[in-house]
C-alpha atoms as a PDB file:
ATOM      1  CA  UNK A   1     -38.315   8.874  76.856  1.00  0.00           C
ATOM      2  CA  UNK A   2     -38.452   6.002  79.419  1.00  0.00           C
ATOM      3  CA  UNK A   3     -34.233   6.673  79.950  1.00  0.00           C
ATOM      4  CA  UNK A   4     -34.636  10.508  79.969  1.00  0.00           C
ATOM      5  CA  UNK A   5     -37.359  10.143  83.185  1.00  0.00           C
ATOM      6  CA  UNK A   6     -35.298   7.668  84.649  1.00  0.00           C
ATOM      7  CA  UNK A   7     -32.197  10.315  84.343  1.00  0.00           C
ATOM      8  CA  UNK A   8     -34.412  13.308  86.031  1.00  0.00           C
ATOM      9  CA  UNK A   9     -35.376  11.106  88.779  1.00  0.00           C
ATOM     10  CA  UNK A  10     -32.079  10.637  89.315  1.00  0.00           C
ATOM     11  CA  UNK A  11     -31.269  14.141  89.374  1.00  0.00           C
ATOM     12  CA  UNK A  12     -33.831  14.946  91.595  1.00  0.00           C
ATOM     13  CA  UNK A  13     -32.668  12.570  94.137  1.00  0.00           C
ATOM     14  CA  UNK A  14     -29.142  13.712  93.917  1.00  0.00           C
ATOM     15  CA  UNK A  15     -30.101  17.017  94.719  1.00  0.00           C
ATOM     16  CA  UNK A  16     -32.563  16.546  97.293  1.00  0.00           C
ATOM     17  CA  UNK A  17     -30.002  13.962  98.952  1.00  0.00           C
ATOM     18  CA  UNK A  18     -27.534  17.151  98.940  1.00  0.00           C
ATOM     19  CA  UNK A  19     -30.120  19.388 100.740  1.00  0.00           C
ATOM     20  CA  UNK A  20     -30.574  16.926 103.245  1.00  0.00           C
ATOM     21  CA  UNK A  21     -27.368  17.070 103.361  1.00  0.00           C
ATOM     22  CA  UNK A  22     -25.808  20.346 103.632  1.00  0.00           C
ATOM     23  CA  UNK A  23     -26.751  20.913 107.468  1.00  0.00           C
ATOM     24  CA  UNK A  24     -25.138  18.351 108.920  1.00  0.00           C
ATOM     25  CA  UNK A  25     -21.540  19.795 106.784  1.00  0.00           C
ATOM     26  CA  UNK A  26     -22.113  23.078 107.630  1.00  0.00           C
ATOM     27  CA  UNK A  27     -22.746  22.697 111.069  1.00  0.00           C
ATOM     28  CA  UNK A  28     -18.557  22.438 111.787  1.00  0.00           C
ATOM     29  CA  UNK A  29     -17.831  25.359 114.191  1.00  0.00           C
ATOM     30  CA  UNK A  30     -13.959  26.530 114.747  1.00  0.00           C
ATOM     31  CA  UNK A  31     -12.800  24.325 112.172  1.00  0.00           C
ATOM     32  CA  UNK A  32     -14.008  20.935 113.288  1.00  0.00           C
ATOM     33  CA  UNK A  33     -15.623  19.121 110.945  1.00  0.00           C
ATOM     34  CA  UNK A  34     -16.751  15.571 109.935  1.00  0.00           C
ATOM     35  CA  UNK A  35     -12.761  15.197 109.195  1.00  0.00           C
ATOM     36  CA  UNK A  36     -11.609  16.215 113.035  1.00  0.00           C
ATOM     37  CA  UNK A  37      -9.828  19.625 113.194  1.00  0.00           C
ATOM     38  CA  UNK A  38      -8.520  21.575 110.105  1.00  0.00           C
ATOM     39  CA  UNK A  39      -4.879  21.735 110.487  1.00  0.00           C
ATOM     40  CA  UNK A  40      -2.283  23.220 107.491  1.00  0.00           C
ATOM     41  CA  UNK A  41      -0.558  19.383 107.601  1.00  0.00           C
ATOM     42  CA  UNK A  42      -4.306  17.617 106.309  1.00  0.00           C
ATOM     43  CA  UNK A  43      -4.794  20.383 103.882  1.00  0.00           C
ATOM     44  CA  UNK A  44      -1.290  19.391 102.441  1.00  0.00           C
ATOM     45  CA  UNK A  45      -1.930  15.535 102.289  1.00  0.00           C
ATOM     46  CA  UNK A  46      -5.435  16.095 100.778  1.00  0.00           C
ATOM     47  CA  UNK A  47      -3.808  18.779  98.069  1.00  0.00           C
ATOM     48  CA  UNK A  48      -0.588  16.110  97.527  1.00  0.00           C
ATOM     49  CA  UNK A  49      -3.876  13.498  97.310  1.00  0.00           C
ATOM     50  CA  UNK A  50      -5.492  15.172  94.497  1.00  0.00           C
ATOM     51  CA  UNK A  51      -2.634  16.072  92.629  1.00  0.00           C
ATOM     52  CA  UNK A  52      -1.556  12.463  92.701  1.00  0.00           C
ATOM     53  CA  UNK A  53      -4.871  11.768  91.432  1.00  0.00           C
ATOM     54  CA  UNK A  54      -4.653  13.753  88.496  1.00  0.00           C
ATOM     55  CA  UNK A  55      -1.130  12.442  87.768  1.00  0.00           C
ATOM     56  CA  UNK A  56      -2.071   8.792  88.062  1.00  0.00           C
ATOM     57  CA  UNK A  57      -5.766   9.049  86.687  1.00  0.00           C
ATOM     58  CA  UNK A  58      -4.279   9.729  82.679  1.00  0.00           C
ATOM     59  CA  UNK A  59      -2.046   7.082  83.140  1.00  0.00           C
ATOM     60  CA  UNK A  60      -4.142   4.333  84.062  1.00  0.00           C
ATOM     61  CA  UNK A  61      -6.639   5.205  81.775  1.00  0.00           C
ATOM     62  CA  UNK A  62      -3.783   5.937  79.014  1.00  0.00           C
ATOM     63  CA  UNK A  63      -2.475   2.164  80.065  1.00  0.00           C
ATOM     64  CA  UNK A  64      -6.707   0.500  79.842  1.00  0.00           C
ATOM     65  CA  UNK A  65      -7.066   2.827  76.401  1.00  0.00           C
ATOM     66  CA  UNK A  66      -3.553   1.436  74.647  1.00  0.00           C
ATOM     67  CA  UNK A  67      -4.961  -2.667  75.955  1.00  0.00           C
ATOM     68  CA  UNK A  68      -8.251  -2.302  74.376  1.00  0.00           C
ATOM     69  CA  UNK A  69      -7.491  -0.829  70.643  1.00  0.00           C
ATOM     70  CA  UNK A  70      -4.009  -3.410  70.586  1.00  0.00           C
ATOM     71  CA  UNK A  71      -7.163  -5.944  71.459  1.00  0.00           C
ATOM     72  CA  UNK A  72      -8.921  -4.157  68.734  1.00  0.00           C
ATOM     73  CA  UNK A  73      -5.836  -4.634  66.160  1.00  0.00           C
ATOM     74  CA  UNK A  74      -5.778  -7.910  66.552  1.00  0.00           C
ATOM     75  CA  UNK A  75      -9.508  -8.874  66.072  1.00  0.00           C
ATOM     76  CA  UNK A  76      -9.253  -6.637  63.045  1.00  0.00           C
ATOM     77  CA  UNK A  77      -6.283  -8.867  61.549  1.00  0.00           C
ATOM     78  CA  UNK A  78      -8.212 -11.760  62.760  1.00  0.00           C
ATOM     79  CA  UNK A  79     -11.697 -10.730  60.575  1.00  0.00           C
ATOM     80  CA  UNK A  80      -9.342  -9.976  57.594  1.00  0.00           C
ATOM     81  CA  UNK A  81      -7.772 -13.259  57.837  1.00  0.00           C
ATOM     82  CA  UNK A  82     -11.002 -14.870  57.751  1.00  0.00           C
ATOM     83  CA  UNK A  83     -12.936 -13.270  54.962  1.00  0.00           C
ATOM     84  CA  UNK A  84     -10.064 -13.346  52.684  1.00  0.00           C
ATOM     85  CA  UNK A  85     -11.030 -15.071  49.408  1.00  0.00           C
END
């Protein structure tokens, strides 16, 4: 119960943080925002950005998944080797 409040609070503050928020964002006028001016050229970068992201994101964590169960394998073989009778 104690984890569940702790996750609402949380959530509450996220949101209320995002209302607070969502003025300052939204007051960009003729394409000037927080960023400077939206041009075709940072729109590019930021799409080449997140595709790169989601080329090099299963990779890594392919890469951090493939050390941890070889690390697993061997403290497997290591138990076995030990409680053999």
């Amino acid at each position: 119960m104690n984890v569940a409040r702790r996750v609402g609070k949380l959530v509450t503050a996220l949101c209320v943080a995002a209302l607070v928020l969502a003025p300052s964002a939204a007051m960009a006028a003729d394409g000037v925002g927080l960023g400077g001016r939206t041009t075709d050229k940072s729109i590019t970068f930021f799409c080449f950005g997140v595709i790169a992201l989601f080329m090099l994101l299963p990779i890594v964590l392919s890469l951090i998944q493939a050390r941890l169960e070889g690390r697993k394998d061997r403290m497997r073989e290591r138990m076995e080797r030990v409680h053999r009778p």
